[in-house]
Protein backbone atom coordinates (compact mmCIF):
# COMPACT_ATOMS: atom_id res chain seq x y z
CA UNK A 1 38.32 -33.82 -19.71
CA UNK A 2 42.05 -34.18 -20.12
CA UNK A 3 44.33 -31.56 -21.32
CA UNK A 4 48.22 -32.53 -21.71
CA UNK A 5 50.51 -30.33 -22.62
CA UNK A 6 53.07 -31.39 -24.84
CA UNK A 7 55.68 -28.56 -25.00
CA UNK A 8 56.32 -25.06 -26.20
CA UNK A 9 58.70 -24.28 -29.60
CA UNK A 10 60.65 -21.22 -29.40
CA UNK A 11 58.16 -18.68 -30.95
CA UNK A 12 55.52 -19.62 -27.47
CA UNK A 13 53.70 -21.58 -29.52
CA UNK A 14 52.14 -24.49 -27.04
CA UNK A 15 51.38 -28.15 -28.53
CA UNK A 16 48.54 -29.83 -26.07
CA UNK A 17 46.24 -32.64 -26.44
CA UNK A 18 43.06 -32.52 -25.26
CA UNK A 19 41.14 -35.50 -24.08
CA UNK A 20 37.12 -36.21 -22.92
CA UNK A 21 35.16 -39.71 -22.53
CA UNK A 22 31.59 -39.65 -22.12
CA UNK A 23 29.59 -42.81 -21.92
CA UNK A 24 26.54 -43.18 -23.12
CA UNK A 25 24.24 -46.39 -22.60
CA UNK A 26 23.04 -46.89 -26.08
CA UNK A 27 23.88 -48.87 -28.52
CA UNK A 28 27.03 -48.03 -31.04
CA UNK A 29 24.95 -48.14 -33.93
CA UNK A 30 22.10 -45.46 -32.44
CA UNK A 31 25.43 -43.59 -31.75
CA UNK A 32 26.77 -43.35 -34.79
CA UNK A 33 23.29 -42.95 -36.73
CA UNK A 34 23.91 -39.34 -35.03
CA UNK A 35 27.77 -38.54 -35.14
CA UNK A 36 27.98 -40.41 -38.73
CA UNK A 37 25.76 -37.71 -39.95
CA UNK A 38 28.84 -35.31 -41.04
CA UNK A 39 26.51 -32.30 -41.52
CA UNK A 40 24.38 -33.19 -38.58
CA UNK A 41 26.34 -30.89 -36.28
CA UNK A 42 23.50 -28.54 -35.70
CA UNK A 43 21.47 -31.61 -34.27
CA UNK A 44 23.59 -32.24 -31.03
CA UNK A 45 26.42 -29.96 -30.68
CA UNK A 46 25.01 -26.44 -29.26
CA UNK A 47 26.01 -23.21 -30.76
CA UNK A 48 25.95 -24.53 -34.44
CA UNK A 49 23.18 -22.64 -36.98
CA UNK A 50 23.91 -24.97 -39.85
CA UNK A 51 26.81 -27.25 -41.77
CA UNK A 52 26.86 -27.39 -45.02
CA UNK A 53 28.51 -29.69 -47.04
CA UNK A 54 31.65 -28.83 -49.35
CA UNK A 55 32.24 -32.54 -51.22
CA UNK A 56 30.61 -34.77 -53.65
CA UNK A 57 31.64 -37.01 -50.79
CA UNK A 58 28.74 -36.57 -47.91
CA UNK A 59 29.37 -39.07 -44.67
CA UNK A 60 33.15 -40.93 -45.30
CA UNK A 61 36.69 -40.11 -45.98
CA UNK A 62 37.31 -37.14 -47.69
CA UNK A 63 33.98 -35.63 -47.00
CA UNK A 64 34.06 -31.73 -46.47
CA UNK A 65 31.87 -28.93 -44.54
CA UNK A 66 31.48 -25.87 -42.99
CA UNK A 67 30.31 -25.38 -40.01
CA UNK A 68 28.01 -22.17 -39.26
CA UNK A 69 28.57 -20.93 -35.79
CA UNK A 70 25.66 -19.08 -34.37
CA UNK A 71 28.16 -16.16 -33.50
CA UNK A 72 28.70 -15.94 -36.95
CA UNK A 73 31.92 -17.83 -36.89
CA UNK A 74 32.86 -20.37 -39.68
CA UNK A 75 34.97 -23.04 -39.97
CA UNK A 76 36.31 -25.52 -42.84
CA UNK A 77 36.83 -29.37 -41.86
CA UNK A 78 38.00 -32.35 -43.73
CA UNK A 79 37.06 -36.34 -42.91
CA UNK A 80 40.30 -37.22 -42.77
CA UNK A 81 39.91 -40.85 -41.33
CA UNK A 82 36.41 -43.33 -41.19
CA UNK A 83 35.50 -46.53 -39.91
CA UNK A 84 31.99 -47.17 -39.96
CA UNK A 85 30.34 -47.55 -36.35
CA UNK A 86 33.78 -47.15 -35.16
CA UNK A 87 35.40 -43.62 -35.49
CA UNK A 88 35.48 -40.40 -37.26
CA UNK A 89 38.93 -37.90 -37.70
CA UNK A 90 38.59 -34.53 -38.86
CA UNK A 91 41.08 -31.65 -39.40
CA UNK A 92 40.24 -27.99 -39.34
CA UNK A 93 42.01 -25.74 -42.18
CA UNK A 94 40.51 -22.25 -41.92
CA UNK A 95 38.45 -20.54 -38.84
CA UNK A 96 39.75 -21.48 -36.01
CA UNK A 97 42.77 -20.00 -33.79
CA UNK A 98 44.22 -22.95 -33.67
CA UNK A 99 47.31 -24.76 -36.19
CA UNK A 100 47.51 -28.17 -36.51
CA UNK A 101 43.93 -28.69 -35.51
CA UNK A 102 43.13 -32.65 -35.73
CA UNK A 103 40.37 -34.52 -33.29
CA UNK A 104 38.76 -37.71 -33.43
CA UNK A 105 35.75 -38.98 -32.20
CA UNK A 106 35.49 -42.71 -31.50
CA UNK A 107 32.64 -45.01 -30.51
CA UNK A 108 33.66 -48.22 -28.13
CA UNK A 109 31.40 -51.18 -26.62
């Protein structure tokens, strides 16, 4: 994992990127069958109870959910970019301590 900080405004608010490659020797369209699933969260990310989805629009851009923490945490995400097989970019609005929250998760050959 990377983690770059980018700088600091005046109120000590810091600006970072954060960075992490994993390979994984299947192929890209297994992947995505998994990470494609935008509710699917529960299924390979720990510490998730459930997602539920927000949108008439279910796995592409513009699809919405919330994510059920098992803490009891909950947090609202947009699809905000999709490529089939290729990449998925989200943005969090509400439950996290974070502003400005944006991440992307791409698949590679």
């Amino acid at each position: 994992m990377t983690v770059k900080i980018l700088g600091q405004n005046k109120t000590g608010t810091f600006c970072a990127t954060v960075s992490r490659t994993m390979i994984i020797d299947s192929p890209v369209s297994e992947i995505w069958g998994i990470v494609g699933d935008y509710t699917g969260l529960a299924n390979w990310v720990e510490g998730i109870q459930k997602t539920v989805s927000l949108s008439k629009v279910k796995n592409d851009f513009g699809a919405a959910r919330k994510i059920h923490f098992k803490d009891g945490a909950q947090v609202i995400e947009y699809a905000v970019g999709w490529k089939e097989n290729d990449y998925i970019s989200y943005i969090a609005t509400s439950g996290l301590p974070l502003q400005g929250y944006h991440a992307t998760i791409s698949l590679t050959t």
